[in-house]
Protein backbone atom coordinates (compact mmCIF):
# COMPACT_ATOMS: atom_id res chain seq x y z
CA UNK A 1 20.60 -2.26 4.26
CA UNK A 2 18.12 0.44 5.60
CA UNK A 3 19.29 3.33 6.83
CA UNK A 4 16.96 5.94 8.38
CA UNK A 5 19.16 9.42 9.19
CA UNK A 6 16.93 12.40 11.18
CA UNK A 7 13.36 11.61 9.99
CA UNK A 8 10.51 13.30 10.28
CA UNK A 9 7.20 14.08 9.59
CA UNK A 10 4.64 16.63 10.95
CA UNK A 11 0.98 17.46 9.76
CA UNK A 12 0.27 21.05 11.35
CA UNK A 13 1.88 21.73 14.19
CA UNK A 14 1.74 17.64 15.33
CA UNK A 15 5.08 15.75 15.08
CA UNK A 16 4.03 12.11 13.91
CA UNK A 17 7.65 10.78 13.53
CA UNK A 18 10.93 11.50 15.46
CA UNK A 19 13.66 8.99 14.43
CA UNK A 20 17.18 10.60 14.91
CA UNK A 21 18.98 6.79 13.25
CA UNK A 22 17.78 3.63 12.86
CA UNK A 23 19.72 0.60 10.63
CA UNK A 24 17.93 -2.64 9.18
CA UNK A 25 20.99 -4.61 8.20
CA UNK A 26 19.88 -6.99 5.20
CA UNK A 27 18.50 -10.50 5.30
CA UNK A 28 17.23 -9.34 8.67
CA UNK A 29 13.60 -9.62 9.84
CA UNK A 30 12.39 -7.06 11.37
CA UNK A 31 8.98 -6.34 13.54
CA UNK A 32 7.59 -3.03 13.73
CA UNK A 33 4.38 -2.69 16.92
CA UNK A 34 2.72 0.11 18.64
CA UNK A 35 -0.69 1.43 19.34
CA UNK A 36 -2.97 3.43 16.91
CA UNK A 37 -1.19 6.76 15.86
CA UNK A 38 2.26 4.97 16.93
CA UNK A 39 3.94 5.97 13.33
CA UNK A 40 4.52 2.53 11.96
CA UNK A 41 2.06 2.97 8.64
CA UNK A 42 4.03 6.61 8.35
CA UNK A 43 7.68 4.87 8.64
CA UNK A 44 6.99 2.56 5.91
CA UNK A 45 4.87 5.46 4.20
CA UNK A 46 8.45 7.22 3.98
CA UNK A 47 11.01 3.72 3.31
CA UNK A 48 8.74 3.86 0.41
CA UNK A 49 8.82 7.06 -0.64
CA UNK A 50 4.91 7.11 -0.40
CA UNK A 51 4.45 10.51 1.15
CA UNK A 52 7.46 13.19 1.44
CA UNK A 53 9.30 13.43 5.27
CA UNK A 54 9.50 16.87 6.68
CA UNK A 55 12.81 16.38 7.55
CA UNK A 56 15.85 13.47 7.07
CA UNK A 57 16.30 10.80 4.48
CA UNK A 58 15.48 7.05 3.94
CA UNK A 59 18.35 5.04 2.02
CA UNK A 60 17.86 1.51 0.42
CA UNK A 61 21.35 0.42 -0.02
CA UNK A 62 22.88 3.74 -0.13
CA UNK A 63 20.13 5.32 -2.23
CA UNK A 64 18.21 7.73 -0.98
CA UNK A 65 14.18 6.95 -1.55
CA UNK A 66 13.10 10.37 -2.50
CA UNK A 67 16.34 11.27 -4.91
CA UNK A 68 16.35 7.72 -6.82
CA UNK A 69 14.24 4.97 -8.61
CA UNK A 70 16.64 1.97 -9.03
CA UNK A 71 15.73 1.02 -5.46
CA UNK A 72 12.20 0.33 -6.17
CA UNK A 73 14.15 -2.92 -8.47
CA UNK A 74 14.60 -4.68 -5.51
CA UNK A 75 11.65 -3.57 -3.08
CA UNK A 76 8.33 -4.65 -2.91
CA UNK A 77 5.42 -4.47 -0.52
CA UNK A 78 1.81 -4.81 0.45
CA UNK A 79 0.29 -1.80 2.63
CA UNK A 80 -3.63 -2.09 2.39
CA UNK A 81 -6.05 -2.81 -0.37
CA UNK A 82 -5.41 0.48 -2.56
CA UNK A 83 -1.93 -1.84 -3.44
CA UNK A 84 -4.64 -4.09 -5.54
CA UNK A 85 -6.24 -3.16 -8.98
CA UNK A 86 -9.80 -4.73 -8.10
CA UNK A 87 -10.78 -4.95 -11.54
CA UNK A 88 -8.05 -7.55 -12.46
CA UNK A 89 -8.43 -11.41 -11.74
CA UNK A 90 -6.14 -12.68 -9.43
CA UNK A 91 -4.10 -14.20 -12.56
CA UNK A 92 -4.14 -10.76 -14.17
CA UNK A 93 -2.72 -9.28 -11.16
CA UNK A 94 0.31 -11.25 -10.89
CA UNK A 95 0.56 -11.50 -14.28
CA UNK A 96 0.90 -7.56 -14.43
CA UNK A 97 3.23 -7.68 -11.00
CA UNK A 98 5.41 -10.54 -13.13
CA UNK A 99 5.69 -8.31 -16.37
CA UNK A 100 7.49 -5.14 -13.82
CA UNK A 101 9.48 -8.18 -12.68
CA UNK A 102 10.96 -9.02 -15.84
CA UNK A 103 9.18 -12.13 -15.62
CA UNK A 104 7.07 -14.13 -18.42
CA UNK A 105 3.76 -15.99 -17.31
CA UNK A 106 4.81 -19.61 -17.48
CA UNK A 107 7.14 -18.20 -14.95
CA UNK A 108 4.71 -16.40 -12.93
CA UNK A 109 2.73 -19.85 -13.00
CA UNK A 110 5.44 -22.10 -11.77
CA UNK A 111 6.03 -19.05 -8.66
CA UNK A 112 2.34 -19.49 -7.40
CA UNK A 113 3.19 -23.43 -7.33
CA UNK A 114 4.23 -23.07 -4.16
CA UNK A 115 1.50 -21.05 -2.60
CA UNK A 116 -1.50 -23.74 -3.45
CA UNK A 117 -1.93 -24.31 0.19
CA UNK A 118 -1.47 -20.62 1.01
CA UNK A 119 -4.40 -19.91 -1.45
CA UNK A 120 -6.50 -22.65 0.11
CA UNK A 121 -8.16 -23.50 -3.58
CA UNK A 122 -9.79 -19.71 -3.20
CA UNK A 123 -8.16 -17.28 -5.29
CA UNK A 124 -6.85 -19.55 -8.76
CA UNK A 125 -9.55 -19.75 -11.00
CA UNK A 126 -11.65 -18.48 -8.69
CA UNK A 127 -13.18 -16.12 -11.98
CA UNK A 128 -13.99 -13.83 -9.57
CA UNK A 129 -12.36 -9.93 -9.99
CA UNK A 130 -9.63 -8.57 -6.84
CA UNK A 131 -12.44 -6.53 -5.84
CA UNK A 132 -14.92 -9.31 -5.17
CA UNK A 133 -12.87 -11.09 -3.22
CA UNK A 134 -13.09 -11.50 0.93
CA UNK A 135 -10.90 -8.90 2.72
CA UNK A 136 -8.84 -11.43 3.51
CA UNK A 137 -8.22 -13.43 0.33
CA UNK A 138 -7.13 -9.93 -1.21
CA UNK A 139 -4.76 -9.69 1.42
CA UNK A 140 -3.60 -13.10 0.25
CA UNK A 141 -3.02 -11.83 -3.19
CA UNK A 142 -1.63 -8.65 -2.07
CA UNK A 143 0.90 -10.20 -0.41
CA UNK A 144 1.62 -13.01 -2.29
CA UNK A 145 2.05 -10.63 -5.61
CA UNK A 146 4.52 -8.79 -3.52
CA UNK A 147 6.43 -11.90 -3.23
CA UNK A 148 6.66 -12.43 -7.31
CA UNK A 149 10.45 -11.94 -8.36
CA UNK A 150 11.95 -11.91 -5.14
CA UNK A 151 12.68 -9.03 -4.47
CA UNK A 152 15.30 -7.61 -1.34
CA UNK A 153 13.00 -5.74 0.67
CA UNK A 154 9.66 -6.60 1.24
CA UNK A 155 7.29 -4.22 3.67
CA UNK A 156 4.18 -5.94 4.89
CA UNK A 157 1.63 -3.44 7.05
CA UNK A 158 -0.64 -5.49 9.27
CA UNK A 159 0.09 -8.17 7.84
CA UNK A 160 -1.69 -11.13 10.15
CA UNK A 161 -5.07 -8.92 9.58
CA UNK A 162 -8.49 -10.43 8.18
CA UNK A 163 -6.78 -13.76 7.90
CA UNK A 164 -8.13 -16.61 9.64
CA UNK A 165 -6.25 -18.52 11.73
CA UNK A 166 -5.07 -20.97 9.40
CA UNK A 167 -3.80 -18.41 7.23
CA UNK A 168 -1.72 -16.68 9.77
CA UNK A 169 -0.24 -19.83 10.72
CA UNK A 170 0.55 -20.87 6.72
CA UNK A 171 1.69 -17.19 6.46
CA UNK A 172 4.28 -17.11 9.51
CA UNK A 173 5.74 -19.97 8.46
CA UNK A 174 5.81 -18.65 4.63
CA UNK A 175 8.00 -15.92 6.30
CA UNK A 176 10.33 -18.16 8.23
CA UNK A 177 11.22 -20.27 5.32
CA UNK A 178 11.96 -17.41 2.90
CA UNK A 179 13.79 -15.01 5.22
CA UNK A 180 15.84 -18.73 6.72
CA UNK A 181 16.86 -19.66 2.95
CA UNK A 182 17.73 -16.08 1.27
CA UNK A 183 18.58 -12.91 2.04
CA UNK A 184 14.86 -11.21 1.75
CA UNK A 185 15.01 -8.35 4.36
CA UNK A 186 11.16 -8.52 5.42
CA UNK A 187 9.80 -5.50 7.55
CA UNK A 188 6.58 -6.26 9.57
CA UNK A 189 4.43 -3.65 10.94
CA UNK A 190 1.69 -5.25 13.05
CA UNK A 191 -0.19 -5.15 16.19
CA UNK A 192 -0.17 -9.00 16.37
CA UNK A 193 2.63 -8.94 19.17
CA UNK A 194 2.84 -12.95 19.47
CA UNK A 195 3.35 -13.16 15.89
CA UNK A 196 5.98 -10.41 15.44
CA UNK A 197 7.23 -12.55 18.50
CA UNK A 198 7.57 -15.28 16.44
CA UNK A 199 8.70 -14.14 13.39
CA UNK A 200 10.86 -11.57 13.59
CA UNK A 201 15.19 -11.24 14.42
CA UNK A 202 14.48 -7.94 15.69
CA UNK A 203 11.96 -5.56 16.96
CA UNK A 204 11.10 -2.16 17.25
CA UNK A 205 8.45 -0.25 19.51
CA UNK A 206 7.12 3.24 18.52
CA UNK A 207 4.99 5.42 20.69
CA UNK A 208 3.85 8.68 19.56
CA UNK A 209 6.37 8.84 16.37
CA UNK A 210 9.45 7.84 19.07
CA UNK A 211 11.67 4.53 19.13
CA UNK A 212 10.80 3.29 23.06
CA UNK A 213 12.18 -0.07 22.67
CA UNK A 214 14.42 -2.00 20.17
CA UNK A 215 15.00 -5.60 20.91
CA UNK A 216 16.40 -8.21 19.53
CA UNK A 217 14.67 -11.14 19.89
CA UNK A 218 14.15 -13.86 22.66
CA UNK A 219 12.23 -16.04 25.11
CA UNK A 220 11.54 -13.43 26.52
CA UNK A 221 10.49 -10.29 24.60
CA UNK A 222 6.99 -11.59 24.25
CA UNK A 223 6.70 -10.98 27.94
CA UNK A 224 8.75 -7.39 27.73
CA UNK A 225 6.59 -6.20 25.42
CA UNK A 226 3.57 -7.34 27.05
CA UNK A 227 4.82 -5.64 30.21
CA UNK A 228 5.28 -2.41 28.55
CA UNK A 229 1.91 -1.65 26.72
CA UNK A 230 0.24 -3.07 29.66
CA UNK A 231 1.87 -0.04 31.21
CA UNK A 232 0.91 2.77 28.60
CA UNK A 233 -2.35 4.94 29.52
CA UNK A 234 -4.36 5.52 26.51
């Protein structure tokens, strides 16, 4: 479980985040959406103890982010392409993410089994370096290397972004099989509202560093939250 307990976070005198509670229960998955400037990158900047909250804590199963370092065992994630080392082969890269794991490479290797069609023959063997890559085939590796030794928690940010449409499609149902048959807690941040739609138990709206909405999912949120940033003034 989550738990987020009177966070904050200002730069200046601007208040970016206002969150008096919020819970993620495990094995849930949960969608994070709002405009630019919303917060979302900031939440998951502090649930990963990325950049220091002005005030309140983050916990990760009763640990609190910025006190401990056991948590980071069982949480992984993929935020942007600083997450990469783009002077590593693909292989080298999980390799190295498979080593922190406590994992060997013949069981690295039998892992990416499973992701052949995800990879689309583009990123094994490829001899090509991270950095040479497409945008979006290092988003494949950066969130399939997030993936390696399953951990609890996994935090995707903009996920769905610079993949074509076949990957999104491969991806979202990548997410609904491993969320359906463990209990991965998988937090989404993404401005993709039809796939959050899809994907996710639960979501959340922020505005402005503020919790408007949290839903749990249905036929109908798609339309609810259509309905309500169609109503926002930017």
């Amino acid at each position: 479980m989550i738990t987020v307990h009177q966070i904050s976070k200002v730069y200046g005198e601007r208040k970016v985040l206002d969150i008096p509670e919020l819970t993620i229960p495990k094995g849930q998955t949960f969608g994070l959406v709002g405009n630019n400037g919303a917060g979302k990158t900031t939440l998951f900047s502090l649930m990963l103890d990325l950049i220091q909250a002005t005030d309140g804590t983050v916990q990760i199963e009763n640990e609190t982010v910025s006190q401990t370092e056991t948590w980071k065992n069982k949480t992984a994630s993929f935020m942007d392409e600083s997450f990469l080392i783009g002077y590593l082969t693909p292989e080298e890269y999980f390799y190295f993410i498979g080593e922190f794991r406590g994992l060997n490479k013949a069981s690295v290797n039998e892992f990416l089994v499973q992701f052949d069609d995800f990879f689309n023959g583009e990123i094994l063997n490829s001899r090509k370096y991270i950095r040479d890559l497409s945008k979006g085939n290092q988003k494949k590796v950066g969130i399939v290397g997030a993936l390696i030794g399953t951990p609890s928690y996994i935090l995707f940010d903009e996920p769905f972004a610079n993949l074509d449409p076949s990957t999104q499609i491969k991806l979202k149902s990548l997410i609904k099989r491993m969320s359906q048959n463990s209990q991965i807690t998988f937090l989404i941040s993404s401005h993709d509202l039809a796939h959050t739609n899809e994907i996710c138990d639960r979501i959340v709206v922020l505005e402005k560093g503020l919790i408007m909405k949290d839903i749990m999912t249905s036929e109908d949120t798609l339309n609810e939250l259509e309905q309500f940033f169609a109503g926002i003034k930017v």
